[in-house]
Every structure is written in C-alpha cells, then in structure tokens.
Protein backbone atom coordinates (compact mmCIF):
# COMPACT_ATOMS: atom_id res chain seq x y z
CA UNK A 1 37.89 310.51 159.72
CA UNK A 2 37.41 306.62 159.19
CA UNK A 3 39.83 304.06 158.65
CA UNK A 4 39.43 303.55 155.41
CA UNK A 5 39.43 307.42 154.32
CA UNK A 6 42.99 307.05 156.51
CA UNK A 7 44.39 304.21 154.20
CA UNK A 8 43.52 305.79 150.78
CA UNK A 9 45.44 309.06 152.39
CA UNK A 10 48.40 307.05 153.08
CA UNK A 11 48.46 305.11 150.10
CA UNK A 12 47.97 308.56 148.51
CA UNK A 13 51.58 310.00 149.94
CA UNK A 14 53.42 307.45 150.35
CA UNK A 15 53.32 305.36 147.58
CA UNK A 16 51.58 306.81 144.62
CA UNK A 17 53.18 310.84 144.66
CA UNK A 18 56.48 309.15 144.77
CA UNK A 19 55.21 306.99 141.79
CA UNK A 20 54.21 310.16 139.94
CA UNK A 21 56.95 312.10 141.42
CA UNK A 22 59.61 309.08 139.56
CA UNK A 23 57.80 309.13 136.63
CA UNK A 24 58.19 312.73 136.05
CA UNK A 25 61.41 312.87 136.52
CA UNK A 26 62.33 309.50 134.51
CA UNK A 27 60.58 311.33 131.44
CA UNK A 28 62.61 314.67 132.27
CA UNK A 29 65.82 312.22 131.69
CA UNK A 30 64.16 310.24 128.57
CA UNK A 31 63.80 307.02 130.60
CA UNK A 32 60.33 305.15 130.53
CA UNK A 33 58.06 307.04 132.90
CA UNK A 34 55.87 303.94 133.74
CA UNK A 35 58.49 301.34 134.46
CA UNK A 36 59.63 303.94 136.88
CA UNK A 37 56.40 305.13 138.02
CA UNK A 38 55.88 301.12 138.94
CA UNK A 39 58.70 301.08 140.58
CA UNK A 40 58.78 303.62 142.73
CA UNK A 41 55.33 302.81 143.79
CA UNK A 42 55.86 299.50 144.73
CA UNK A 43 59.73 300.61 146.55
CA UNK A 44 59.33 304.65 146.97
CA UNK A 45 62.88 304.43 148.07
CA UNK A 46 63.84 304.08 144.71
CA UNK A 47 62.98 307.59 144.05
CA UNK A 48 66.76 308.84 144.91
CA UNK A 49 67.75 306.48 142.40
CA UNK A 50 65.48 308.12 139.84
CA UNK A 51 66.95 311.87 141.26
CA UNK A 52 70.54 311.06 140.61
CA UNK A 53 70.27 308.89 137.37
CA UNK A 54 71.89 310.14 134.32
CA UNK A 55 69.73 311.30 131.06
CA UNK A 56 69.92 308.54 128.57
CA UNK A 57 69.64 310.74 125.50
CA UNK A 58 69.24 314.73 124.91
CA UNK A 59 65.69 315.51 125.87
CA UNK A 60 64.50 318.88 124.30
CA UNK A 61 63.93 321.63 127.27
CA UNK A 62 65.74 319.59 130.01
CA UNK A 63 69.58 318.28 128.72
CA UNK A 64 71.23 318.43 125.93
CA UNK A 65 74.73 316.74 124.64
CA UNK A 66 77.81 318.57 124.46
CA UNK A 67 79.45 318.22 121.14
CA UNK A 68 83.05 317.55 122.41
CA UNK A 69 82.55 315.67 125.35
CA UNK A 70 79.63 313.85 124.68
CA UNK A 71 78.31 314.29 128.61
CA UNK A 72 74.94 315.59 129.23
CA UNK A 73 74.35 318.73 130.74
CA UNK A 74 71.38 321.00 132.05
CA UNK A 75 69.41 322.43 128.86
CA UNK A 76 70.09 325.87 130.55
CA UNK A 77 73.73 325.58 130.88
CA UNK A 78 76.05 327.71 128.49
CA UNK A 79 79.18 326.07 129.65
CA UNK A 80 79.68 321.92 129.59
CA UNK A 81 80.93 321.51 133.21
CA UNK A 82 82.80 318.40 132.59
CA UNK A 83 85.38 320.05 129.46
CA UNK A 84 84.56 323.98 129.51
CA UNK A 85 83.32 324.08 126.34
CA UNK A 86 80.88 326.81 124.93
CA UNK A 87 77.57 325.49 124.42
CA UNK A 88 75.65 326.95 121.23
C-alpha cells in the first residue's frame, strides 16, 4: 500500500467519520448538521460534545417535549424521567 493510499485512509477515520458521525447526530437533536459536521472534522474531539448535547427542539422519531416539564426526552420513552409524568 503507498503513502498516499495510507493518508486518504487516515484522513478517512479519523477526521471525516467523526465529521459524519457529528453530523448525524446534531440532526438527530435538531442542531445544524454541517456546522457540526465542520467541526468535528476539523477537532474530532468535539464529537463527545455533540453525544451529550441536549435536543434544541422536539425532533419527530428521536425526542419529544414533555407537556409539564418542558424537558426533552427519548421519542420512545412513555414516562418523562425528570417529573414522572405519562407521556401520550
């Protein structure tokens, strides 16, 4: 394998699948999935910032809001963690 094949495969993991990797999960959370992508390709550290954000809004198959609360929760979830309340 030659140098150069060696640097695109780097690039490749290191940089760009955590750019993709960000991006997906920004969207999943309704942030913008190319400021993130950028930035977790150009500091793939960042990525664990992306993981542990909270959603900014309800995104349809992923969170949703609960109605007492107001705290987002998994889309799946049938009980807000934070107050107990049923979720419809």
């Amino acid at each position: 394998m030659t140098d150069d094949i060696r640097g695109w495969i780097f690039i490749a993991v290191f940089f760009l699948l955590p750019g993709l990797i960000g991006a997906w999960i920004a969207w999943s959370k309704g942030r913008n999935p190319f400021t993130w992508f950028l930035l977790n390709f150009v500091f793939p550290p960042t990525l664990m910032v992306t993981l542990f954000q909270k959603p900014l809004r309800a995104v349809h198959g992923h969170y949703r809001q609960c109605p007492k609360c107001r705290e987002f929760v998994k889309w799946r979830e049938a009980v807000c963690k934070y107050c107990q309340t049923e979720l419809l």
